[in-house]
C-alpha atoms as a PDB file:
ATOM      1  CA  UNK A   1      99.129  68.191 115.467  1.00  0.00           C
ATOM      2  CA  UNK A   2      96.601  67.104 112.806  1.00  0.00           C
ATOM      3  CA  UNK A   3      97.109  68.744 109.138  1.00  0.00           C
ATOM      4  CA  UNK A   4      93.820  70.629 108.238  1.00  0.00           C
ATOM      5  CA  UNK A   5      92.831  69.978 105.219  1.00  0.00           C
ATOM      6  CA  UNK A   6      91.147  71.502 101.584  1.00  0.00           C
ATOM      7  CA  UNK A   7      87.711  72.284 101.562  1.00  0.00           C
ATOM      8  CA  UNK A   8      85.413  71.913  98.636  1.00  0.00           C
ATOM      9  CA  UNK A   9      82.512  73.849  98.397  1.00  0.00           C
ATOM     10  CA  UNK A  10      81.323  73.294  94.684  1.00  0.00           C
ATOM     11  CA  UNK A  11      82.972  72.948  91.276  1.00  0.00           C
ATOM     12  CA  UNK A  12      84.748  76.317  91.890  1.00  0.00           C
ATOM     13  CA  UNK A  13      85.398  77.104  95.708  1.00  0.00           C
ATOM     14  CA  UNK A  14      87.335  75.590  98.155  1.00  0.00           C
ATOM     15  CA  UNK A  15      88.937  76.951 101.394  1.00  0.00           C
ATOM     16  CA  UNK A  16      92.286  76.123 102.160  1.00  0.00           C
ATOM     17  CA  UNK A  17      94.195  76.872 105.558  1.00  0.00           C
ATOM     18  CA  UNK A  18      97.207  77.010 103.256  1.00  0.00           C
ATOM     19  CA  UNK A  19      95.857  79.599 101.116  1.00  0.00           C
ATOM     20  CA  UNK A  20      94.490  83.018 102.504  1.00  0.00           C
ATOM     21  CA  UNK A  21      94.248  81.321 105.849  1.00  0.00           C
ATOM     22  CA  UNK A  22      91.755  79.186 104.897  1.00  0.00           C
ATOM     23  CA  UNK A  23      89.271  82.157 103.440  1.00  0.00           C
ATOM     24  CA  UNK A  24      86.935  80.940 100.959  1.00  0.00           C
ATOM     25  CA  UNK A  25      88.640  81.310  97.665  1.00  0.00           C
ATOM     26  CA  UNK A  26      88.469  80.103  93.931  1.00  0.00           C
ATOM     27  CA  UNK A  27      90.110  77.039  93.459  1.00  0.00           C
ATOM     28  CA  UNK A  28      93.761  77.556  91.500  1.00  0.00           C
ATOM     29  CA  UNK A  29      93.125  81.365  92.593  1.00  0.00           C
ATOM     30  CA  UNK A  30      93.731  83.812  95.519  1.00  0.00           C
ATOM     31  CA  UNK A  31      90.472  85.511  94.463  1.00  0.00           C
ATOM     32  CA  UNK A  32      88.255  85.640  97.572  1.00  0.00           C
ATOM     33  CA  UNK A  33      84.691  84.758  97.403  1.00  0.00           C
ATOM     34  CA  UNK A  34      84.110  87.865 100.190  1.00  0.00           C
ATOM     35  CA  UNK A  35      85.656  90.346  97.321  1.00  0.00           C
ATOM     36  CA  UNK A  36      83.836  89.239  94.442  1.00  0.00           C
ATOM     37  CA  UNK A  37      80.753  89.718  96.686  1.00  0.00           C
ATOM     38  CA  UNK A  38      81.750  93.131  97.735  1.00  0.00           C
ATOM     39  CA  UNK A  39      82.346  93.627  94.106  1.00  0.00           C
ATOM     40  CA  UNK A  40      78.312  92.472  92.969  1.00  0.00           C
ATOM     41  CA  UNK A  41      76.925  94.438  95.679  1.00  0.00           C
ATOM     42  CA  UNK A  42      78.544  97.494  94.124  1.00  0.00           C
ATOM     43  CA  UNK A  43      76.797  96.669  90.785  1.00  0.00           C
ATOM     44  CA  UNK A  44      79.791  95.622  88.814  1.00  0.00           C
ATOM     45  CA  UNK A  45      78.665  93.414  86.452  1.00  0.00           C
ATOM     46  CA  UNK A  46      80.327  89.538  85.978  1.00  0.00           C
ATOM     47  CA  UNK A  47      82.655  90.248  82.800  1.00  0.00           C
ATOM     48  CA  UNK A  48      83.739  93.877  84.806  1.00  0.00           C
ATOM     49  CA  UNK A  49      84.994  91.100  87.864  1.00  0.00           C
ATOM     50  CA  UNK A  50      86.535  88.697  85.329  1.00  0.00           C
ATOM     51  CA  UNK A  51      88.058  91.314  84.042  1.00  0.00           C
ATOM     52  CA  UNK A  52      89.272  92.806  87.003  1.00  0.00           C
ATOM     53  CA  UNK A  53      91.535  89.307  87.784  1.00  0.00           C
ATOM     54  CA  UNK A  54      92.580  89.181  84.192  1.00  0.00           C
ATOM     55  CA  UNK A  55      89.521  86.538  83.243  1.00  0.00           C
ATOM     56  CA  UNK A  56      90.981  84.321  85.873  1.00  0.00           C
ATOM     57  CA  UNK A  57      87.241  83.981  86.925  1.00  0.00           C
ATOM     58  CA  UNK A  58      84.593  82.493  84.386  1.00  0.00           C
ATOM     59  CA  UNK A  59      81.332  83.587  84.539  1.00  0.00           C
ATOM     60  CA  UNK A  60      80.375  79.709  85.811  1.00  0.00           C
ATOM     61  CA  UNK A  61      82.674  80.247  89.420  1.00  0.00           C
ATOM     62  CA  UNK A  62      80.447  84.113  89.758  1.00  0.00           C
ATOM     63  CA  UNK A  63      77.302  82.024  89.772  1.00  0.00           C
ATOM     64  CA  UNK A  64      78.392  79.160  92.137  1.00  0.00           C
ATOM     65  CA  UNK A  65      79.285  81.647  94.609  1.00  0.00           C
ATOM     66  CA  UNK A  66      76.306  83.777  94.231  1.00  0.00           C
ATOM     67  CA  UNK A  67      74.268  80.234  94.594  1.00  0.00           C
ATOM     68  CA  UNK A  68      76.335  78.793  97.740  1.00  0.00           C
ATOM     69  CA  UNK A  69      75.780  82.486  99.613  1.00  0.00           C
ATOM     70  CA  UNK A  70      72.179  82.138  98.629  1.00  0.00           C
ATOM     71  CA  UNK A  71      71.936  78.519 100.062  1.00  0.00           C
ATOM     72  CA  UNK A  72      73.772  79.713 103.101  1.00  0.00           C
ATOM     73  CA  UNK A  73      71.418  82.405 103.535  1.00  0.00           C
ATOM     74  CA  UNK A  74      68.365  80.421 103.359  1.00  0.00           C
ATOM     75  CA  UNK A  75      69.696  77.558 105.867  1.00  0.00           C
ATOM     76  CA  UNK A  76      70.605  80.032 108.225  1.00  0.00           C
ATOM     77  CA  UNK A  77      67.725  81.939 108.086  1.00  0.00           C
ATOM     78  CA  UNK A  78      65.539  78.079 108.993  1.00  0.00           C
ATOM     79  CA  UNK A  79      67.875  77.719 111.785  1.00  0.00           C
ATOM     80  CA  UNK A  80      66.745  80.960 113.386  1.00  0.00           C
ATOM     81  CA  UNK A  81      63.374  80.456 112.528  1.00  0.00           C
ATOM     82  CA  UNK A  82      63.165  76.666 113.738  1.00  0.00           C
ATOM     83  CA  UNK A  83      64.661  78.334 117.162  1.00  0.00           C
ATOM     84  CA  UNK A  84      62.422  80.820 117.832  1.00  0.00           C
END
């Protein structure tokens, strides 16, 4: 059976089967990008998240996720509109 393996996304986010089942999370964390995203949408602002996980997230990791979901957006939104 092949070994999956890590997963970088950017400077700050990797997904790892061996960690969270291979969720997106913050690399040397168990943060998930999904909760941090859930925790934006409900307004709380980046040093209230740092906070939150004991400043285990810098303000630098917020905005590469917020930029990667962004990017993922966009593509995906081309991709429907390139098959219609």
């Amino acid at each position: 059976m092949k070994e999956q393996k890590q997963t970088e996304f950017g400077q700050y986010i990797v997904a790892d089967p061996k960690i969270c089942h291979g969720q997106l999370t913050f690399k040397g964390t168990r943060i998930m990008v999904r909760t941090v995203m859930e925790m934006l949408a409900k307004d709380y602002d980046w040093h209230r998240i740092s906070s939150e996980f004991d400043g285990r997230l810098s303000a630098e990791a917020i905005a590469e996720a917020i930029t990667l979901a962004g990017a993922a957006l966009v593509e995906k939104t081309e991709k429907r509109r390139r098959a219609a």
